[in-house]
Protein backbone atom coordinates (compact mmCIF):
# COMPACT_ATOMS: atom_id res chain seq x y z
CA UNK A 1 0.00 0.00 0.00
CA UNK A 2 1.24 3.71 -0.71
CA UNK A 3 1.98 6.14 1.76
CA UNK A 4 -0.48 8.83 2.11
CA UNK A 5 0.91 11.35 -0.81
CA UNK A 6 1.24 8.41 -3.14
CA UNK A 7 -2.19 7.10 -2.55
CA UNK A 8 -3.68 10.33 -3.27
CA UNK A 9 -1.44 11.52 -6.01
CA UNK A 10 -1.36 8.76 -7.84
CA UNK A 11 -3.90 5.35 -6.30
CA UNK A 12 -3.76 2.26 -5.57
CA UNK A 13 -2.10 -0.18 -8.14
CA UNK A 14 -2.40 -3.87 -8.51
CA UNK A 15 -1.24 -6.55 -11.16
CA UNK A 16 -1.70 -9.63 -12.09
CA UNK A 17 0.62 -11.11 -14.87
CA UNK A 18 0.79 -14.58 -16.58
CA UNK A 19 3.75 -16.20 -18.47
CA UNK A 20 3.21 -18.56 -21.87
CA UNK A 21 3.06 -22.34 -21.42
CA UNK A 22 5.92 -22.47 -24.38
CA UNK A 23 8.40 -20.30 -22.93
CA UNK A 24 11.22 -20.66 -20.87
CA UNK A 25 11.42 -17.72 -19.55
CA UNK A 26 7.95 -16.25 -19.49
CA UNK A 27 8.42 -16.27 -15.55
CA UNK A 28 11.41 -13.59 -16.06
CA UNK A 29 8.79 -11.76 -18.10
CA UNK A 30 5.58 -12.02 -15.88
CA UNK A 31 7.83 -11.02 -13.17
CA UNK A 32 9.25 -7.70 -15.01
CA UNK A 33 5.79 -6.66 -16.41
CA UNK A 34 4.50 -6.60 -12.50
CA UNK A 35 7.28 -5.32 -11.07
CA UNK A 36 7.70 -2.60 -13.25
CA UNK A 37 4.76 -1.57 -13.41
CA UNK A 38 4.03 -1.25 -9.78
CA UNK A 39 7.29 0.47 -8.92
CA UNK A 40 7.64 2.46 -11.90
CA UNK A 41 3.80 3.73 -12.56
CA UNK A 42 4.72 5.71 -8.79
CA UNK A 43 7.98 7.01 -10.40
CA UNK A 44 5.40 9.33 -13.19
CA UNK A 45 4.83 12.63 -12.64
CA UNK A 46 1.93 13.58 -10.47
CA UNK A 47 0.35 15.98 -12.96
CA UNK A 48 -0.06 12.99 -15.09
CA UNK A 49 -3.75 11.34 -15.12
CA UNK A 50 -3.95 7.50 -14.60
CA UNK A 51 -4.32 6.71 -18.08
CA UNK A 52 -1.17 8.45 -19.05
CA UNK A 53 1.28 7.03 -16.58
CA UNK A 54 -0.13 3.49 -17.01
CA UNK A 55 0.08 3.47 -20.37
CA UNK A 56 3.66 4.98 -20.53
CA UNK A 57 5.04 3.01 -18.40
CA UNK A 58 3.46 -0.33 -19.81
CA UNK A 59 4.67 0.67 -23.32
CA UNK A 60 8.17 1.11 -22.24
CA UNK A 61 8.21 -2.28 -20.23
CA UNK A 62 6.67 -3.92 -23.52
CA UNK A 63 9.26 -2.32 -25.26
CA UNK A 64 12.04 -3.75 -22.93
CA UNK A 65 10.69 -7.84 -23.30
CA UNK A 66 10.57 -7.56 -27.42
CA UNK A 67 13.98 -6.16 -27.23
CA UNK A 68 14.87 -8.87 -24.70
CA UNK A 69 13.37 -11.60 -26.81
CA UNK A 70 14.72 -9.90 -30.12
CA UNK A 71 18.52 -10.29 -28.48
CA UNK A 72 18.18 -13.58 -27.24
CA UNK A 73 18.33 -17.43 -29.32
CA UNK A 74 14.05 -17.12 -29.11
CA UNK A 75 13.94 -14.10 -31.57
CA UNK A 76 12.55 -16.27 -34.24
CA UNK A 77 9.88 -17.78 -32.30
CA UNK A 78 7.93 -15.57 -29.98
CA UNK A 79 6.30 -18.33 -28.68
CA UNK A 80 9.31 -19.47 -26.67
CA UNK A 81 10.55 -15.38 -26.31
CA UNK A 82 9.73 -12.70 -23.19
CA UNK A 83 5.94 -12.77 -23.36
CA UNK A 84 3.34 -12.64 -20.50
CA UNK A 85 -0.34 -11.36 -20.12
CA UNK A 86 -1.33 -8.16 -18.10
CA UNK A 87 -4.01 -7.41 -15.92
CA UNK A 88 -3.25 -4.19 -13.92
CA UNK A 89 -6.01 -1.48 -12.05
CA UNK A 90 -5.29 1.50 -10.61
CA UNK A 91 -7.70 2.57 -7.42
CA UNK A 92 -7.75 6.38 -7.26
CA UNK A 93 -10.35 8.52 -5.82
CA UNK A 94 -13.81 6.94 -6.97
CA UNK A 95 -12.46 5.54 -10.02
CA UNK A 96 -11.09 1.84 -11.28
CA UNK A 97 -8.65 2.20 -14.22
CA UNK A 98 -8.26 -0.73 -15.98
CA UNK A 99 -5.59 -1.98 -18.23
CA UNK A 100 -5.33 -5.23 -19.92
CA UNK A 101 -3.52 -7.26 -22.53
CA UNK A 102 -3.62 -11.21 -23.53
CA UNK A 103 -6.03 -13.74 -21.43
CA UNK A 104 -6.21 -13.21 -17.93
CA UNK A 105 -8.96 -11.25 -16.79
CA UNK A 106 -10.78 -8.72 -14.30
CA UNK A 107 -14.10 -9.23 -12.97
CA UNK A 108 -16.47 -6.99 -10.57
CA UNK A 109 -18.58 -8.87 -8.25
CA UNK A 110 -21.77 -7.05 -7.42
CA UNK A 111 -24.34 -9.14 -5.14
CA UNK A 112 -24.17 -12.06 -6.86
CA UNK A 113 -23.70 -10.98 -10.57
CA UNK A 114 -20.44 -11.54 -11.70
CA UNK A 115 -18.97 -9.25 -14.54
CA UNK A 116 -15.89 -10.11 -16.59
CA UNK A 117 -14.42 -6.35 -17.43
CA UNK A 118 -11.69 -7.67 -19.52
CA UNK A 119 -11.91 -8.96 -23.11
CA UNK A 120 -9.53 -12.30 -23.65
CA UNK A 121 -7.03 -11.75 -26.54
CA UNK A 122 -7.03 -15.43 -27.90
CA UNK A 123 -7.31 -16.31 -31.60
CA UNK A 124 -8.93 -20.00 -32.12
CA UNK A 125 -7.22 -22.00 -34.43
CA UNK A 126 -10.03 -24.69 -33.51
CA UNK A 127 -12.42 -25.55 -31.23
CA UNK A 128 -9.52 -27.29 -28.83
CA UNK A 129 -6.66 -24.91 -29.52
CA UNK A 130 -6.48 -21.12 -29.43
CA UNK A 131 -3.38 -18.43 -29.21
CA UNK A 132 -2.58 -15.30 -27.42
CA UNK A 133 -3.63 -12.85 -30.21
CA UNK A 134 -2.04 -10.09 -27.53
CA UNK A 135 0.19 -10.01 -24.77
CA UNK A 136 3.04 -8.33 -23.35
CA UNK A 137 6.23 -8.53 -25.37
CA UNK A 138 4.58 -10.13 -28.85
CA UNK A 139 5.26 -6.84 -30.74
CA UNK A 140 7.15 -3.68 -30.96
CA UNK A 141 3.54 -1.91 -30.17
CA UNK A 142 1.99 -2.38 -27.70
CA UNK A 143 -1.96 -2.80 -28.24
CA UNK A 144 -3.24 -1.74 -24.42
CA UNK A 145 -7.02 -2.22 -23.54
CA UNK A 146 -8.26 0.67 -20.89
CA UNK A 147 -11.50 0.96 -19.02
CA UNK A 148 -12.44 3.61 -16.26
CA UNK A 149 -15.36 2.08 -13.77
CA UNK A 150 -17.03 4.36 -11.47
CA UNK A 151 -16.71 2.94 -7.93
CA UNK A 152 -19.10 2.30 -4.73
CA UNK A 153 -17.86 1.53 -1.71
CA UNK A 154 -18.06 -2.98 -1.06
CA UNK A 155 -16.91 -3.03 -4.82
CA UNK A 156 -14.65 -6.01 -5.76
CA UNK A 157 -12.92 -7.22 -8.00
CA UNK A 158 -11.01 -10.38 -8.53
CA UNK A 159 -8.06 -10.37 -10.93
CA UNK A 160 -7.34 -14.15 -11.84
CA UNK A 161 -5.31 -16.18 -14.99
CA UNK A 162 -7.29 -18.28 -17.19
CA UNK A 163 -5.58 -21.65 -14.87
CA UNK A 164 -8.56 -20.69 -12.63
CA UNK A 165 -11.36 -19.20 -14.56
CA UNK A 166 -11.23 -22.08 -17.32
CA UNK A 167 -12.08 -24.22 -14.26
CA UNK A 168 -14.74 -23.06 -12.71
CA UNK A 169 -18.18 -21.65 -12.94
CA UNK A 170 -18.89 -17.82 -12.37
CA UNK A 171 -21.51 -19.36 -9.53
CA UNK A 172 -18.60 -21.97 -8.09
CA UNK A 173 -16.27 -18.14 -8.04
CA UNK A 174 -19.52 -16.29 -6.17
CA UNK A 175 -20.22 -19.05 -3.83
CA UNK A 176 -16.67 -19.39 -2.71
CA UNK A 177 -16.13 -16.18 -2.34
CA UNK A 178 -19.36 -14.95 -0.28
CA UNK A 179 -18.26 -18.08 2.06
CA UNK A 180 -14.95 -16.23 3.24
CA UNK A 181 -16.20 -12.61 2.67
CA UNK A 182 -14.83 -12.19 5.81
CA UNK A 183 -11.27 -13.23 4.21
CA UNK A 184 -10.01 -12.48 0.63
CA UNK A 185 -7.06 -14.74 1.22
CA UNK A 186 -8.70 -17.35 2.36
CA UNK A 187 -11.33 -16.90 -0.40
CA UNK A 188 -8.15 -16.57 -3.16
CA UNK A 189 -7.18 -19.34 -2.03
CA UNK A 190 -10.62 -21.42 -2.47
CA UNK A 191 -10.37 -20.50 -5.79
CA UNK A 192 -7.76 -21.76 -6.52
CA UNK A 193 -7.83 -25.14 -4.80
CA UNK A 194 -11.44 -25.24 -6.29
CA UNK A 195 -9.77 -25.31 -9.76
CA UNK A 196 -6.74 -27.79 -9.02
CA UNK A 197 -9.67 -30.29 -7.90
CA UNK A 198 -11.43 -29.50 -11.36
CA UNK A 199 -8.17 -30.56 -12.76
CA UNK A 200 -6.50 -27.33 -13.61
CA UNK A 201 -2.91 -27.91 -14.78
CA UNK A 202 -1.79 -24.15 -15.57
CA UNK A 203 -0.21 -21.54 -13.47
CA UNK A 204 -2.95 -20.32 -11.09
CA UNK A 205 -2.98 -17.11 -9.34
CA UNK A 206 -5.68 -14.75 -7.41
CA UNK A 207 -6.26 -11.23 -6.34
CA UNK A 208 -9.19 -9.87 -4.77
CA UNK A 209 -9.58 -6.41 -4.25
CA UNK A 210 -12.40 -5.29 -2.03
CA UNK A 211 -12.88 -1.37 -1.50
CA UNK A 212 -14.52 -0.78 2.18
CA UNK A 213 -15.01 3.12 1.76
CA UNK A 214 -14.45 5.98 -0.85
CA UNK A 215 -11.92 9.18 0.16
CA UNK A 216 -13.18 12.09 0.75
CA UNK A 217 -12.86 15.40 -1.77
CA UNK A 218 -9.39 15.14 -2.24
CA UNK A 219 -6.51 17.57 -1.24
CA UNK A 220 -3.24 17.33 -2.37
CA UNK A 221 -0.37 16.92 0.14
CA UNK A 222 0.63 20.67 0.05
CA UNK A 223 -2.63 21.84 -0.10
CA UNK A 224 -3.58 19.72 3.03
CA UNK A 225 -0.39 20.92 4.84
CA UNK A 226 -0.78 24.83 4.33
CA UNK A 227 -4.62 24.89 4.57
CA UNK A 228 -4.50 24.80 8.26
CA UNK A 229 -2.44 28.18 8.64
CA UNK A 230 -3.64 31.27 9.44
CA UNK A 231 -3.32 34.68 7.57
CA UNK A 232 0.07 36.74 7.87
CA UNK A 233 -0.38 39.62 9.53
CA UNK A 234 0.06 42.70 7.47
CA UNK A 235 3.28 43.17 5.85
CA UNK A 236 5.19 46.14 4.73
CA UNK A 237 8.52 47.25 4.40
CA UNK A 238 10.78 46.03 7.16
CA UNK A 239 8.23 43.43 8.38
CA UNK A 240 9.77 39.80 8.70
CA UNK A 241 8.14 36.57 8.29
CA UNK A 242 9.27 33.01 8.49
CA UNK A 243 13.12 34.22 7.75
CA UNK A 244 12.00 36.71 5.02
CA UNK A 245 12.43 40.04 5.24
CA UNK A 246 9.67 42.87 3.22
CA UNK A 247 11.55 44.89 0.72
CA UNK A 248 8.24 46.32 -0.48
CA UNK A 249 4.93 45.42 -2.47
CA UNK A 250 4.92 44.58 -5.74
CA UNK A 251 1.61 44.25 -7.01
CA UNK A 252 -1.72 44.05 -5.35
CA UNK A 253 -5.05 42.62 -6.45
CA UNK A 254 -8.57 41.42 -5.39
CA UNK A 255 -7.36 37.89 -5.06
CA UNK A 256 -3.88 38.46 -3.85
CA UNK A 257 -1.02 40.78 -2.62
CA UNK A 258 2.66 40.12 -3.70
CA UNK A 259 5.96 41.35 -1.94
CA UNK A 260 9.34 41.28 -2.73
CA UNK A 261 11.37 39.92 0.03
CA UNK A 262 15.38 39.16 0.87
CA UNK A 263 15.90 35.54 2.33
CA UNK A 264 17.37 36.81 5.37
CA UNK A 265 19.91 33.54 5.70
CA UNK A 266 20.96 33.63 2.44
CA UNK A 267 20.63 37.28 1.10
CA UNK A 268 18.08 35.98 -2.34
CA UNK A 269 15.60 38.11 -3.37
CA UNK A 270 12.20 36.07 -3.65
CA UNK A 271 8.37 37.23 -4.74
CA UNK A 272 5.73 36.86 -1.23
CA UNK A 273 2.19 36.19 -2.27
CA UNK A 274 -0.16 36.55 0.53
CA UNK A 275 -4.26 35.05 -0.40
CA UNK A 276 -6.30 38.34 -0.09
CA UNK A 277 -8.26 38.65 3.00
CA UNK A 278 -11.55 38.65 1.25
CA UNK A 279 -10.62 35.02 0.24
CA UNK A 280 -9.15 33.35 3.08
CA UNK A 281 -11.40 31.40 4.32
CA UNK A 282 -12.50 29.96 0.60
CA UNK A 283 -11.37 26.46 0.01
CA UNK A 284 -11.44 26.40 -3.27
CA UNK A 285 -9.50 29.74 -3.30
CA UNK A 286 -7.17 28.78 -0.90
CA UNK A 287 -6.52 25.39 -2.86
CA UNK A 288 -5.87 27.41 -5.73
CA UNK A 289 -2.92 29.31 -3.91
CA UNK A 290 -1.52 27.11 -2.93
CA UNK A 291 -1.09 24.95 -6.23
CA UNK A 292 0.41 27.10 -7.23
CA UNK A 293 4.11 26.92 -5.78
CA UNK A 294 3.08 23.21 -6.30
CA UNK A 295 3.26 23.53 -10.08
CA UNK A 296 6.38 25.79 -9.62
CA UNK A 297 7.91 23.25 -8.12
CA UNK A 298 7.34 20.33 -11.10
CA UNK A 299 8.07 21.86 -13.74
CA UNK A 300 11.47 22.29 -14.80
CA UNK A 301 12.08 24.73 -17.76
CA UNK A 302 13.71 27.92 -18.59
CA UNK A 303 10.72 29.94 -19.66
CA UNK A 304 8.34 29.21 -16.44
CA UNK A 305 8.66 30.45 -13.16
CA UNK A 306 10.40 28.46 -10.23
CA UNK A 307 9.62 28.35 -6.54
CA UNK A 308 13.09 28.45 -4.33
CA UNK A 309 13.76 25.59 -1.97
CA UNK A 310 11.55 25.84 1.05
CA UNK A 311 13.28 23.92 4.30
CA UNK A 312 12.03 26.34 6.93
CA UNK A 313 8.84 25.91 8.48
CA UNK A 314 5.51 27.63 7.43
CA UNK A 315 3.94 29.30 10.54
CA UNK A 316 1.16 31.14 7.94
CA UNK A 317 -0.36 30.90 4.53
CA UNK A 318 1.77 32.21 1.64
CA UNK A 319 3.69 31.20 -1.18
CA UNK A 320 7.50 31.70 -2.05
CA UNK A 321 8.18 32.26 -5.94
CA UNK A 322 11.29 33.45 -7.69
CA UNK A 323 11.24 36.99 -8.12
CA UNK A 324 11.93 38.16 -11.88
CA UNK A 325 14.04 41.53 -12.33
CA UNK A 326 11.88 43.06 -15.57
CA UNK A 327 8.48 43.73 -16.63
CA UNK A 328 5.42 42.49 -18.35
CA UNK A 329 4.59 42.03 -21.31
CA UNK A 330 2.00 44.44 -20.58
CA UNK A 331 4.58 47.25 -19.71
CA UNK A 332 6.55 45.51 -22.96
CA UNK A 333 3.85 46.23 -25.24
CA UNK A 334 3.35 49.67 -24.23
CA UNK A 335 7.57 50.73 -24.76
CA UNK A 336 6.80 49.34 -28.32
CA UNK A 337 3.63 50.17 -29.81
CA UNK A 338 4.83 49.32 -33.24
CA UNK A 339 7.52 46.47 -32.94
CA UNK A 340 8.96 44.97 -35.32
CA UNK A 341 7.91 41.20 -35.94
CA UNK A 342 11.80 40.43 -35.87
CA UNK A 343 11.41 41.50 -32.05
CA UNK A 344 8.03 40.04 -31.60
CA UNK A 345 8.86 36.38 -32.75
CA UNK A 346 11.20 35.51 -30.16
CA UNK A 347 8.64 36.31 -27.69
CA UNK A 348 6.49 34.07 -29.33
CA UNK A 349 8.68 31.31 -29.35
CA UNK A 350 9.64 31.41 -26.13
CA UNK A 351 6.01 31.81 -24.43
CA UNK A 352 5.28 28.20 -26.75
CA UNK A 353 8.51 26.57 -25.31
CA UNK A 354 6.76 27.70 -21.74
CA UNK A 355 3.52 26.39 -22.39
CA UNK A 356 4.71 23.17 -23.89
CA UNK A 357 6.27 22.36 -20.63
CA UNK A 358 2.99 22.67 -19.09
CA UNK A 359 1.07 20.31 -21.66
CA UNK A 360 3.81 17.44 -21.71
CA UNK A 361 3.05 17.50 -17.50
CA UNK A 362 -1.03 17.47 -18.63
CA UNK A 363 -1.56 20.75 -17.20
CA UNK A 364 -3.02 23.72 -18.64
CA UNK A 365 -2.44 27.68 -17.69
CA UNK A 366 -5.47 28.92 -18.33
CA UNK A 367 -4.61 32.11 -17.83
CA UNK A 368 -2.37 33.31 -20.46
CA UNK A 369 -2.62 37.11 -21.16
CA UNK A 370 -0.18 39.73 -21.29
CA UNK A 371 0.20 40.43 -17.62
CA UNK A 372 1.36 36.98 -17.15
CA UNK A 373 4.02 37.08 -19.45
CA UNK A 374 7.19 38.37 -17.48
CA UNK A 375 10.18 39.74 -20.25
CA UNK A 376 13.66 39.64 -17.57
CA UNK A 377 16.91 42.17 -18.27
CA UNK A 378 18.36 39.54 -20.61
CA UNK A 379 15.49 39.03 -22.63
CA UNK A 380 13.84 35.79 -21.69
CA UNK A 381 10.31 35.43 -21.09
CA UNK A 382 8.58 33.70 -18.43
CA UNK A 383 4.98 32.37 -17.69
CA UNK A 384 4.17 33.02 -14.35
CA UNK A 385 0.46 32.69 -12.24
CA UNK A 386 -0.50 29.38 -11.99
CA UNK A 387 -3.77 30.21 -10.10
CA UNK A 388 -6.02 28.80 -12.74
CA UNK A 389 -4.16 25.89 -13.89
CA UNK A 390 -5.37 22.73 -14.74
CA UNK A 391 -3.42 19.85 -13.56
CA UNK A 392 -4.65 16.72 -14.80
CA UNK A 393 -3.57 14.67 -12.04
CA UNK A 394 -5.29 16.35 -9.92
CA UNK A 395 -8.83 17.00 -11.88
CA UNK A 396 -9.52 13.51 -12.19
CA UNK A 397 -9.67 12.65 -8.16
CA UNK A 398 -11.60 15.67 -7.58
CA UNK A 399 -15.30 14.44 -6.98
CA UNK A 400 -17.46 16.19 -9.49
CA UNK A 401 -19.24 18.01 -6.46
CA UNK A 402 -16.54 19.85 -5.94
CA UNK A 403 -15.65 20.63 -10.03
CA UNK A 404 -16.36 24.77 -10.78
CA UNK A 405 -17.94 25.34 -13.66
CA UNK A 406 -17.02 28.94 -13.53
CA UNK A 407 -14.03 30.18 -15.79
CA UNK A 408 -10.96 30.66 -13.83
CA UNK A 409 -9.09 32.49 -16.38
CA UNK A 410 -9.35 36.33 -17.47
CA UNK A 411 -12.57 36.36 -19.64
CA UNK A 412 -11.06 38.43 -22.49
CA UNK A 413 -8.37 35.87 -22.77
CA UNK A 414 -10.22 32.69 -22.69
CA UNK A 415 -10.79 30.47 -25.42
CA UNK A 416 -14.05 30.52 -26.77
CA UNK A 417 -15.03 27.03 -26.39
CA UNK A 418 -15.11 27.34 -22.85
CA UNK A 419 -18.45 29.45 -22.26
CA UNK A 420 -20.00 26.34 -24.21
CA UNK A 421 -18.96 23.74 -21.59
């Protein structure tokens, strides 16, 4: 199980792989398909959704058994090469994410119906004999089957290889299972003794997955830390707080007030925001802050703005950013009322390379407009207020109770498609 930031960043994960009866070393390969999947899926960025880390991750561990199979004395017959079956979900917020290749399969249990959620990848030869028509490992692409299921809380699921499901009945699987609802283990493990008396021959294996209750609207990890503190009290030049020291206010709004301020320790000059009083005791406001610094802190590129290491304690609500010596493109746009579009481009450019940064994380500014837009002495531009972002990650655990459908952006900026949603 997780810890508490990986649980809610990024779920619960579980797989369940199977090797090929012809192989040799389809063990090596069921083993890397799990294992890599559960220790590398929480190695993805958090702004990524589900979907997108899964299926990453699962591509680039198919990629790594063809390329073992291609290098090894089975690369002419696949059927003897680095080839398994995957059945992996993902448990985040009130959602199952399901992802499946070759023949093993996923089922929800509900009462006493019994769904398969999984579609077997076999091609029949004849009535006797079929083949894995997909699987991990069998090609250079990986053909991934995914499937989001809304989720209630007593939901399970039973992941299980076709060495128990060929064996017994979906009412043998509900019976046994209802008689040690009190234990999953013990009920895996009737299962699978059910199908070795059937006379099941093939690798057997069981998981059952039961979810007891659904999380509450979630909060990310900052978010939950920094919620808690109170206002600052007023600042202005000369005040300190938390190790900073007020140089003087730089810019002051309805939502927010922002100082510059000198690290006292190490001398740095940084950018204060303080949440405006009018909004401090809004959630969603104060969520939005705070995400903020968040997003400053995971993305990694020239033309967005960075939030300075934080290692002292927070004893109130603000945010540290890195303060930019220039102006906006605002101010910019005023100084040159009739630039040249040899002067113009390289803005242009540069405010793409900033946004791309955001879209390869899944996250979206939503609040690009001039003021935003910060031009430093040497010329390079920066994005910078992140208060309306749209982190991926993030917007699919959110319970759709707690979704705005207001437009966080500036109006006269926004794309037109959103006053249709």
């Amino acid at each position: 199980m997780p810890n508490d930031s990986l649980r809610v960043n990024k779920g619960i994960a579980i797989a369940l792989a199977d090797g090929i009866s012809s192989s040799d070393v389809s063990r090596e390969a069921s083993e890397a398909a799990v294992g890599g999947f559960l220790s590398d899926y929480y190695a993805t960025p958090a702004t990524w959704t589900v979907k997108t880390s899964a299926q990453r991750v699962l591509q680039a561990t198919n990629a790594w058994l063809y390329a073992q199979t291609r290098q090894s004395q089975y690369r002419y017959n696949l059927d003897r090469g680095y080839v398994c079956t995957l059945s992996a979900m993902v448990l985040k917020s009130t959602t199952a994410h399901l992802f499946h290749v070759g023949d093993s399969r996923i089922y929800q249990l509900t009462g006493n119906t019994l769904e398969v959620l999984t579609e077997d990848h076999r091609f029949w030869a004849s009535r006797e004999v079929s083949h894995l028509s997909r699987a991990m490992g069998a090609s250079q692409h990986l053909e991934l089957d995914y499937r989001a299921v809304s989720l209630s809380a007593d939901d399970l699921f039973v992941l299980t290889t076709d060495g128990v499901y060929e064996w017994l009945t979906s009412a043998e699987m509900v019976a046994l299972i209802h008689a040690h609802w009190g234990d999953l283990d013990m009920a895996a493990k009737a299962l699978v003794d059910a199908a070795l008396e059937n006379g099941s021959d093939d690798n057997l294996t069981v998981q059952i997955v039961r979810v007891d209750t659904l999380p509450e609207h979630h909060a990310d990890e900052l978010y939950a830390a920094m919620s808690v503190l109170p206002q600052p009290p007023e600042l202005r030049a000369g005040s300190e707080l938390d190790g900073y020291r007020i140089v003087r206010q730089l810019h002051a709004s309805s939502r927010s007030h922002v100082y510059l301020a000198e690290d006292i320790a190490s001398g740095d000059k940084v950018a204060l925001k303080t949440l405006s009083t009018e909004l401090s005791q809004d959630p969603a406001s104060i969520e939005r802050f705070v995400r903020e610094e968040w997003i400053a802190r995971r993305i990694d590129n020239e033309h967005v703005l960075k939030a300075p290491v934080q290692e002292r304690p927070r004893h109130y609500l603000y945010t540290v950013l890195a303060y930019i010596e220039g102006q906006t493109l605002t101010q910019w746009m005023r100084d040159h009322p009739n630039a040249e579009l040899a002067s113009v481009r390289p803005i242009v450019e540069q405010i793409a390379k900033g946004l791309r940064a955001f879209h390869r994380l899944e996250m979206l500014h939503q609040d690009l407009r001039p003021d935003n837009v910060m031009i430093d002495h040497h010329g390079t531009v920066k994005l910078i207020d992140f208060g309306a972002a749209k982190v991926a990650g993030i917007a699919e655990a959110e319970s759709q109770d707690h979704v705005s459908e207001d437009i966080l952006g500036t109006a006269q900026y926004t794309a037109p498609e959103y006053f249709f949603r």
